[in-house]
N, C-alpha and C. Protein backbone atom coordinates (compact mmCIF):
# COMPACT_ATOMS: atom_id res chain seq x y z
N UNK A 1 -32.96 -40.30 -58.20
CA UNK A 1 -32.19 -40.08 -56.99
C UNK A 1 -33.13 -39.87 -55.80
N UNK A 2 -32.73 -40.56 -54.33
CA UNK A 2 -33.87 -40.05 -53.46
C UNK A 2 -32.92 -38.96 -52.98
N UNK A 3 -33.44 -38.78 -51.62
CA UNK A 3 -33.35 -37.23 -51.20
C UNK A 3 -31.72 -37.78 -50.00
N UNK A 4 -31.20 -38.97 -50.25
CA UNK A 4 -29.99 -39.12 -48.98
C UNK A 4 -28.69 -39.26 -50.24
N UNK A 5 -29.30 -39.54 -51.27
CA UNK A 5 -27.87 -39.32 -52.97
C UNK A 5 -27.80 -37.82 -53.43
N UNK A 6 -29.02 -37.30 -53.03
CA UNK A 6 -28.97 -36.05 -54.20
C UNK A 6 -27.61 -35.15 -53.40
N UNK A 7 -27.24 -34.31 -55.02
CA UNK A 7 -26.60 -33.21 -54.58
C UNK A 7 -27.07 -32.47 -53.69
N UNK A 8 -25.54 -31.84 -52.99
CA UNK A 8 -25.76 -30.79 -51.95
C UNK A 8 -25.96 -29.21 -52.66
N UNK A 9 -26.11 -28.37 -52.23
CA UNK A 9 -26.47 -26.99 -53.00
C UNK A 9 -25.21 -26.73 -53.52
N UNK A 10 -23.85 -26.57 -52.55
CA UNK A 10 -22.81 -26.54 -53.00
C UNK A 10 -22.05 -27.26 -54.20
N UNK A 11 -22.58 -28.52 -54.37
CA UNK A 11 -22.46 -29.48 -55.65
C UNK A 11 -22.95 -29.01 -56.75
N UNK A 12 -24.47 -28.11 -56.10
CA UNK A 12 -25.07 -28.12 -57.75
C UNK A 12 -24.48 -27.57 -59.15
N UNK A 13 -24.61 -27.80 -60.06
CA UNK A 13 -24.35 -27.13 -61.28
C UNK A 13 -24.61 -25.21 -61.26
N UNK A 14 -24.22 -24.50 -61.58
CA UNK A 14 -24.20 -23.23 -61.29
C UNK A 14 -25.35 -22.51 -61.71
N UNK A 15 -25.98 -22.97 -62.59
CA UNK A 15 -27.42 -22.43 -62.78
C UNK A 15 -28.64 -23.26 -61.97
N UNK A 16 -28.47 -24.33 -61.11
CA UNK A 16 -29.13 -24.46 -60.33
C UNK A 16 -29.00 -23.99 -59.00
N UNK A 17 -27.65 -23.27 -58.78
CA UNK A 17 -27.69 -23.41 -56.90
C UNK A 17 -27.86 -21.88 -56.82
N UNK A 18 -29.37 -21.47 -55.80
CA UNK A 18 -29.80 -21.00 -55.14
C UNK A 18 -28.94 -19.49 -55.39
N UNK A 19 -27.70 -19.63 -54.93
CA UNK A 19 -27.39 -18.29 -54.82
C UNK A 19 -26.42 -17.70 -55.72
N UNK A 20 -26.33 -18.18 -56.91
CA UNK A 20 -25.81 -18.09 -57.87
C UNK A 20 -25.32 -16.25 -58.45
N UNK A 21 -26.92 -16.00 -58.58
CA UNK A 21 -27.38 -14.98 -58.69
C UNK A 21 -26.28 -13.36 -58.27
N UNK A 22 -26.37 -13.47 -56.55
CA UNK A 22 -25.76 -13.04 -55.40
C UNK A 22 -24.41 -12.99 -55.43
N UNK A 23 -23.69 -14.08 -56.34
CA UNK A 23 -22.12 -14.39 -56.27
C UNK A 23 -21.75 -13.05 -57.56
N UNK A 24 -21.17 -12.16 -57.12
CA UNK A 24 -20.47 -11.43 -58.28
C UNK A 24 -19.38 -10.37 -57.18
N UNK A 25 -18.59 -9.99 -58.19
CA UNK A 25 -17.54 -9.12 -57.17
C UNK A 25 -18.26 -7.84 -56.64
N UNK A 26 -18.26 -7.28 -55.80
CA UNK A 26 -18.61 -5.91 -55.36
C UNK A 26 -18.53 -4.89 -56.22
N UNK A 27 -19.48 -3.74 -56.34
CA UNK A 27 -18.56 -2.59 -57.21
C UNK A 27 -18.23 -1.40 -56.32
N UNK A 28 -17.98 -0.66 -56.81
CA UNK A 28 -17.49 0.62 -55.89
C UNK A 28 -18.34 1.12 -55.68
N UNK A 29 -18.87 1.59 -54.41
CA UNK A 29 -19.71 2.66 -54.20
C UNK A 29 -19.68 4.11 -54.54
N UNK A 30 -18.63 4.54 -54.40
CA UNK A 30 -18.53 6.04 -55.18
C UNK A 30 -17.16 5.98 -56.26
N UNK A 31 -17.23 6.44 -57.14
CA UNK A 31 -15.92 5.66 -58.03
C UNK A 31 -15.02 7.03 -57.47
N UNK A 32 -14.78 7.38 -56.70
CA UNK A 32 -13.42 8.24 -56.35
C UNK A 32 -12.63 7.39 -54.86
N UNK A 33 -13.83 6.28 -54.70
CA UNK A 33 -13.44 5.58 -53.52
C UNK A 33 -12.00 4.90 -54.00
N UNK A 34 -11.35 4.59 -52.69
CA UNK A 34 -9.88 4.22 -52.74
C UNK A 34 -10.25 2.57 -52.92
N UNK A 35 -9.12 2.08 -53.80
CA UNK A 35 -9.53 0.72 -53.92
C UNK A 35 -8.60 0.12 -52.57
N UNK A 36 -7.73 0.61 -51.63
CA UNK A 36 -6.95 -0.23 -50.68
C UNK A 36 -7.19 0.84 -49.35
N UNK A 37 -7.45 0.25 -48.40
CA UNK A 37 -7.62 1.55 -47.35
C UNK A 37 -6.16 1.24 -46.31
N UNK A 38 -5.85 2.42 -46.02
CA UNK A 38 -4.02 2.32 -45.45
C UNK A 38 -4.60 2.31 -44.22
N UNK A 39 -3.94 1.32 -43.43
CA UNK A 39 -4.17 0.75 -42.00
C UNK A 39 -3.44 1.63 -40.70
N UNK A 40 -4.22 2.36 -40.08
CA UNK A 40 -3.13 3.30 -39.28
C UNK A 40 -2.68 2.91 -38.18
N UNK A 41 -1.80 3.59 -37.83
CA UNK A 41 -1.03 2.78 -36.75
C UNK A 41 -1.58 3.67 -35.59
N UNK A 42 -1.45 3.10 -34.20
CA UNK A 42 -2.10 3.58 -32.88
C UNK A 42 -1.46 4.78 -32.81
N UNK A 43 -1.79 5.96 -32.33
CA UNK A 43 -1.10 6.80 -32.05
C UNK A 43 -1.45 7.05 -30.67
N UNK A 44 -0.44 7.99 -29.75
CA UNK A 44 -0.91 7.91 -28.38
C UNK A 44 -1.89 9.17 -28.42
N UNK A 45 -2.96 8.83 -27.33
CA UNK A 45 -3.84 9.57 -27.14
C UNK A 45 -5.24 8.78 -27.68
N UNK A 46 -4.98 8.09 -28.56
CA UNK A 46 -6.16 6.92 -29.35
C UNK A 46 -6.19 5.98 -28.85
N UNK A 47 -7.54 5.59 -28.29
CA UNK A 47 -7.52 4.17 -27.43
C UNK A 47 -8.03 2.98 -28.18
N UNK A 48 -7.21 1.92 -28.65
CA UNK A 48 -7.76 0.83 -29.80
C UNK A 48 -7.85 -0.35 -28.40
N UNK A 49 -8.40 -1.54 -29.30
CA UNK A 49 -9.08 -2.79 -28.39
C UNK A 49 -7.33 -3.33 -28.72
N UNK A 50 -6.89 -3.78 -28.08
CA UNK A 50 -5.64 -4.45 -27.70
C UNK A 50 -5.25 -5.83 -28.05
N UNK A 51 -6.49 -6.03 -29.13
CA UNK A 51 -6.15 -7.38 -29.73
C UNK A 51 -6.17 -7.01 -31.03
N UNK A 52 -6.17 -5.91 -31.60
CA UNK A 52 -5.69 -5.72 -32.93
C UNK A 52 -4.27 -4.60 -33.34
N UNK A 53 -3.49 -5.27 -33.69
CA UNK A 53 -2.08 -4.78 -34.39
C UNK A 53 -2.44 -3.19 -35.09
N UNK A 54 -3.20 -3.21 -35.63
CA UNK A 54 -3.56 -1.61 -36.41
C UNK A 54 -5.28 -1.06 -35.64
N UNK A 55 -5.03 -0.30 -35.93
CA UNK A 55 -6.25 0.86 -35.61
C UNK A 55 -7.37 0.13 -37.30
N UNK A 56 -9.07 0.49 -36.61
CA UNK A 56 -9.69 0.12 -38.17
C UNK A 56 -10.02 0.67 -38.86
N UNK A 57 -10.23 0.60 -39.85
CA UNK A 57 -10.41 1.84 -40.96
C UNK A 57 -11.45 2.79 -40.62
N UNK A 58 -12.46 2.50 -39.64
CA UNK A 58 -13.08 3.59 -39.51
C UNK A 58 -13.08 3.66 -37.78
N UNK A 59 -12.89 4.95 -37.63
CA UNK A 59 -12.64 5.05 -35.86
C UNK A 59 -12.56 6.88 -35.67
N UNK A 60 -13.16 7.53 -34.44
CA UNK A 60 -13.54 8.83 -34.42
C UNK A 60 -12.30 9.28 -33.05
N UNK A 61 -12.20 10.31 -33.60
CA UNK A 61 -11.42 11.60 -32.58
C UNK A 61 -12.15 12.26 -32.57
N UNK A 62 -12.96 12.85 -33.25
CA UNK A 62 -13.96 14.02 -32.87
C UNK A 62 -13.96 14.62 -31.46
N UNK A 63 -14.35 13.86 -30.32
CA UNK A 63 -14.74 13.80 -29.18
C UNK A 63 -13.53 12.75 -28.16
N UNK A 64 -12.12 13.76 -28.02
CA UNK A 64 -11.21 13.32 -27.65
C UNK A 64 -11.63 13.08 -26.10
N UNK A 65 -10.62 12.11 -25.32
CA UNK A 65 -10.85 11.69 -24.34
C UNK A 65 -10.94 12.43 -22.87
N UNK A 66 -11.84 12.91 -22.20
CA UNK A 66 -11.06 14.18 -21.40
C UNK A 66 -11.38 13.26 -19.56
N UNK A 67 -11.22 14.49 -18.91
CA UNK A 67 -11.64 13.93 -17.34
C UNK A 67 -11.40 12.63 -16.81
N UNK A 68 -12.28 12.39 -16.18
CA UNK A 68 -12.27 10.93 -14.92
C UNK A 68 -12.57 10.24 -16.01
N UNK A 69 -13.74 10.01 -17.12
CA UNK A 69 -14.19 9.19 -17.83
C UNK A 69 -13.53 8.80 -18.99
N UNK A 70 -12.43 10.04 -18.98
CA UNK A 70 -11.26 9.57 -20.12
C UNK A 70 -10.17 8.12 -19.66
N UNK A 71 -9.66 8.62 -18.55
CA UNK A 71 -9.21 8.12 -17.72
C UNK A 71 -9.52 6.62 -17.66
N UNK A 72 -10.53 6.74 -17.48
CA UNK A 72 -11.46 5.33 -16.55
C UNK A 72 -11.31 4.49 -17.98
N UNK A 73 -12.10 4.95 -19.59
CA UNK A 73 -11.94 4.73 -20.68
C UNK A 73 -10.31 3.45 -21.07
N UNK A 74 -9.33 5.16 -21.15
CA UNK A 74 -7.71 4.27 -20.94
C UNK A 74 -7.85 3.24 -20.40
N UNK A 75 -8.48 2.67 -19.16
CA UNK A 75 -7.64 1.52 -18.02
C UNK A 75 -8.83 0.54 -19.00
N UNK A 76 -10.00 0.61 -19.12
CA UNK A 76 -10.60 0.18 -19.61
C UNK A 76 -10.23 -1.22 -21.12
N UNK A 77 -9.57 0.40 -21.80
CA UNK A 77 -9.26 0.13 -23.43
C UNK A 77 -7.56 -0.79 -23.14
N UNK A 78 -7.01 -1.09 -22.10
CA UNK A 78 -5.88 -1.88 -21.53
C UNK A 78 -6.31 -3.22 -20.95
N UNK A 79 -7.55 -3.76 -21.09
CA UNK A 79 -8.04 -4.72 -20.32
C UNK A 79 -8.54 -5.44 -22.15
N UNK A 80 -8.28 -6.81 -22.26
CA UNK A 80 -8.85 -7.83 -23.33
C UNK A 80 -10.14 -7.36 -23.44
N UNK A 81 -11.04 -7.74 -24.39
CA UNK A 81 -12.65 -7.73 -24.63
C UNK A 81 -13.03 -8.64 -23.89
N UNK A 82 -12.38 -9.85 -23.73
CA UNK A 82 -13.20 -10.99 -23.24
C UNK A 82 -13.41 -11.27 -21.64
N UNK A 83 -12.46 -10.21 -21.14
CA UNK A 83 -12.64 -9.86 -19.49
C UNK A 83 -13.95 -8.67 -18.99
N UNK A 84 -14.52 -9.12 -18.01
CA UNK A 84 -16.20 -8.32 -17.97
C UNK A 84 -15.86 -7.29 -17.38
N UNK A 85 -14.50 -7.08 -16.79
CA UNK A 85 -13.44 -5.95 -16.09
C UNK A 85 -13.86 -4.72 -16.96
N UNK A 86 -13.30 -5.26 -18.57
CA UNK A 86 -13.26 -4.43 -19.73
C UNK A 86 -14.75 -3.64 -19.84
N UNK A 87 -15.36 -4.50 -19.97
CA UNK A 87 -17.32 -3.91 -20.08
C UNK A 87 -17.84 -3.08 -18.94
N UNK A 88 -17.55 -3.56 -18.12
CA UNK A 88 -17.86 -2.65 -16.58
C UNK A 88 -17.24 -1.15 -16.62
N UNK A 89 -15.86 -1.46 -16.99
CA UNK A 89 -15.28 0.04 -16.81
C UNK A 89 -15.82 0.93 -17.98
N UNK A 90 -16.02 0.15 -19.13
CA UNK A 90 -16.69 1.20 -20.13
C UNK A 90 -17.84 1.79 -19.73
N UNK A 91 -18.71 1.06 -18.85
CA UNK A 91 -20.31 1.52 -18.34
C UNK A 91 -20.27 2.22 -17.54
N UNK A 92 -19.22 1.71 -16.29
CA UNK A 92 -18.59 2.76 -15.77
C UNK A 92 -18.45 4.33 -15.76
N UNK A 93 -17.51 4.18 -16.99
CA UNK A 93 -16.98 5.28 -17.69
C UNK A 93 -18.05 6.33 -18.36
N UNK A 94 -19.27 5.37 -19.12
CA UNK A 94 -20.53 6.18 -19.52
C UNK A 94 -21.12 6.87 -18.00
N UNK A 95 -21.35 6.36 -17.23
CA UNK A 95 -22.29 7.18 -16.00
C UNK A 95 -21.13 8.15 -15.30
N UNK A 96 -20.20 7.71 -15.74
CA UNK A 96 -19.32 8.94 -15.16
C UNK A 96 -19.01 10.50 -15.72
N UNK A 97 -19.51 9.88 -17.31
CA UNK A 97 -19.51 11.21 -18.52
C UNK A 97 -21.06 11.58 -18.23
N UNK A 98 -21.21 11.01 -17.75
CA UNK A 98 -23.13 12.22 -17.70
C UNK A 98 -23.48 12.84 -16.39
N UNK A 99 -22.50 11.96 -15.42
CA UNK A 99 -22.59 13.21 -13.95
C UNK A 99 -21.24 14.56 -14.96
N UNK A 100 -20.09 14.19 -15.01
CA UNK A 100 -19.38 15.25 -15.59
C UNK A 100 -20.40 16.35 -16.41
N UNK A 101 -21.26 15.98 -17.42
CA UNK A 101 -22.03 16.92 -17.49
C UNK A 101 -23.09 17.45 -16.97
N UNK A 102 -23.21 16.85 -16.23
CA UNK A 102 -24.05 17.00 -15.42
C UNK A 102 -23.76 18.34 -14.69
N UNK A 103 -22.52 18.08 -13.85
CA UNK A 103 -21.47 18.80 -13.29
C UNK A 103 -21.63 20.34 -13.56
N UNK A 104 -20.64 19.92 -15.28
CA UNK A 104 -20.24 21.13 -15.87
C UNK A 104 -21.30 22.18 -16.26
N UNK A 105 -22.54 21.70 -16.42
CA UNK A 105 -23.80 22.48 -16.48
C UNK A 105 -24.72 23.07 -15.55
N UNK A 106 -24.21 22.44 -14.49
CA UNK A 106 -24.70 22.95 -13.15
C UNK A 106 -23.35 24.47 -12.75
N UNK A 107 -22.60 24.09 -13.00
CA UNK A 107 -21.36 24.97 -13.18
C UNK A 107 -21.69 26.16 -13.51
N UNK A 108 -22.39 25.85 -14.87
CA UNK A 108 -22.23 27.27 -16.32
C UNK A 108 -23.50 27.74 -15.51
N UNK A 109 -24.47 27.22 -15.17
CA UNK A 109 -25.84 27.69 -14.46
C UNK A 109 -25.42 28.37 -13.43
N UNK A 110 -24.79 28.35 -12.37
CA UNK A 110 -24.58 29.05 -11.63
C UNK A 110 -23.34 30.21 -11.72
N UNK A 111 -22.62 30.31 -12.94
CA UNK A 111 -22.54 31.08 -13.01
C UNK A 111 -22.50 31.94 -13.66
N UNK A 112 -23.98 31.91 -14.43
CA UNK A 112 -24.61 32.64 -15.17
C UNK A 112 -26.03 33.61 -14.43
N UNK A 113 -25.87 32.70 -13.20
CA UNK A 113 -27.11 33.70 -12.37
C UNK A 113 -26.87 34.48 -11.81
N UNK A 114 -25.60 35.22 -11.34
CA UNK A 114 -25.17 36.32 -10.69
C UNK A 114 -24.88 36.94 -11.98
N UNK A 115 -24.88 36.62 -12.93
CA UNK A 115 -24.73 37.93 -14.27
C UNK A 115 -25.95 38.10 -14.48
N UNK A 116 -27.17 37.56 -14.57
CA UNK A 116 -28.44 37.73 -14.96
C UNK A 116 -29.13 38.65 -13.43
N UNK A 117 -28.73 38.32 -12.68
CA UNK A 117 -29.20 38.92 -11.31
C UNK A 117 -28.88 40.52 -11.56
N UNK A 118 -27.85 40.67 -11.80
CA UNK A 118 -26.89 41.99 -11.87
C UNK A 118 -27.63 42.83 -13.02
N UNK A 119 -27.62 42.16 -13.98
CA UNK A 119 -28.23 42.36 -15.15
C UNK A 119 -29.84 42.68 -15.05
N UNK A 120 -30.58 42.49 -13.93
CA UNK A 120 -32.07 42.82 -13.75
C UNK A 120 -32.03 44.28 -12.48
N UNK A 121 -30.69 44.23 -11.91
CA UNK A 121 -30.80 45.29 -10.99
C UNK A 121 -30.03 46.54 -11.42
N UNK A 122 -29.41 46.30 -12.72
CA UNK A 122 -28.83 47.31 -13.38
C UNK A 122 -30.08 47.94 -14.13
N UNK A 123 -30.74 47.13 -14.85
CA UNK A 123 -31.36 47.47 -15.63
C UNK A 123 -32.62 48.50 -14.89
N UNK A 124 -33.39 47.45 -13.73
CA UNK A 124 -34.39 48.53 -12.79
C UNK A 124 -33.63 49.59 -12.11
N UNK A 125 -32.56 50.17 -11.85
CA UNK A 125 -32.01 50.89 -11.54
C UNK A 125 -31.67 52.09 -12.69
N UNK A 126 -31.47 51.45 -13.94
CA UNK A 126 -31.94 52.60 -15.05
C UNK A 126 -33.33 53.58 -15.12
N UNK A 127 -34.20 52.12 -15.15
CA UNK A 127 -35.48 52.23 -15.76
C UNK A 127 -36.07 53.71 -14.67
N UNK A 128 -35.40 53.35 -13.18
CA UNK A 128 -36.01 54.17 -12.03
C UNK A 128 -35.40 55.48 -12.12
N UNK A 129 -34.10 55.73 -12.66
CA UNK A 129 -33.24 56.87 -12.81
C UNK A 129 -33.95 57.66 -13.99
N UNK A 130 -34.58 57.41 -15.01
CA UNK A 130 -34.94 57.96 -15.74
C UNK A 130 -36.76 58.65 -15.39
């Protein structure tokens, strides 16, 4: 046979093709694992991509949606993937969550320095009374 007759890999006989080996069913990774994973449905407050019917088997609440960047997120997670609308507002949405902390830490800093202030003139005001 030259090389424009020969079988394709897919043709070959099963102990010749290449990936033979590789072809077997999966096994379970932990045997308490579920063999079917139940598909959840959107609930409000959960923001899914809008081209899929169910939520995917793996997806986080941990770190629920809060402020402007939650917000911005929502209008975001309402826009297709394939619109650059969608991508912008998510990036958006990131520089908007790091001034927010930004914010909120500048916040807790200031007002933690009039307790620490208080807290050094209470204290030299002991130290001098005694």
């Amino acid at each position: 046979m030259n090389d424009d007759n020969r079988p394709k890999a897919a043709d070959l006989s099963e102990t010749e093709r290449p990936g033979v080996p590789m072809e077997h069913a999966p096994h379970k990774l932990h045997p308490h694992a579920p063999e079917h994973y139940a598909r959840m449905k959107p609930r409000p407050g959960i923001v899914h991509r809008t081209e899929l019917q169910s939520m995917t088997p793996v997806f986080g609440t941990a770190q629920p949606l809060h402020g402007i960047s939650g917000l911005v997120r929502r209008i975001a997670y309402g826009t297709r993937e394939t619109k650059a609308r969608h991508w912008m507002l998510l990036l958006m949405a990131d520089r908007i969550d790091v001034l927010e902390h930004r914010i909120a830490g500048l916040v807790k800093a200031v007002a933690v320095v009039p307790v620490g202030v208080a807290a050094v003139v209470l204290a030299m005001r002991y130290l001098r009374a005694r």
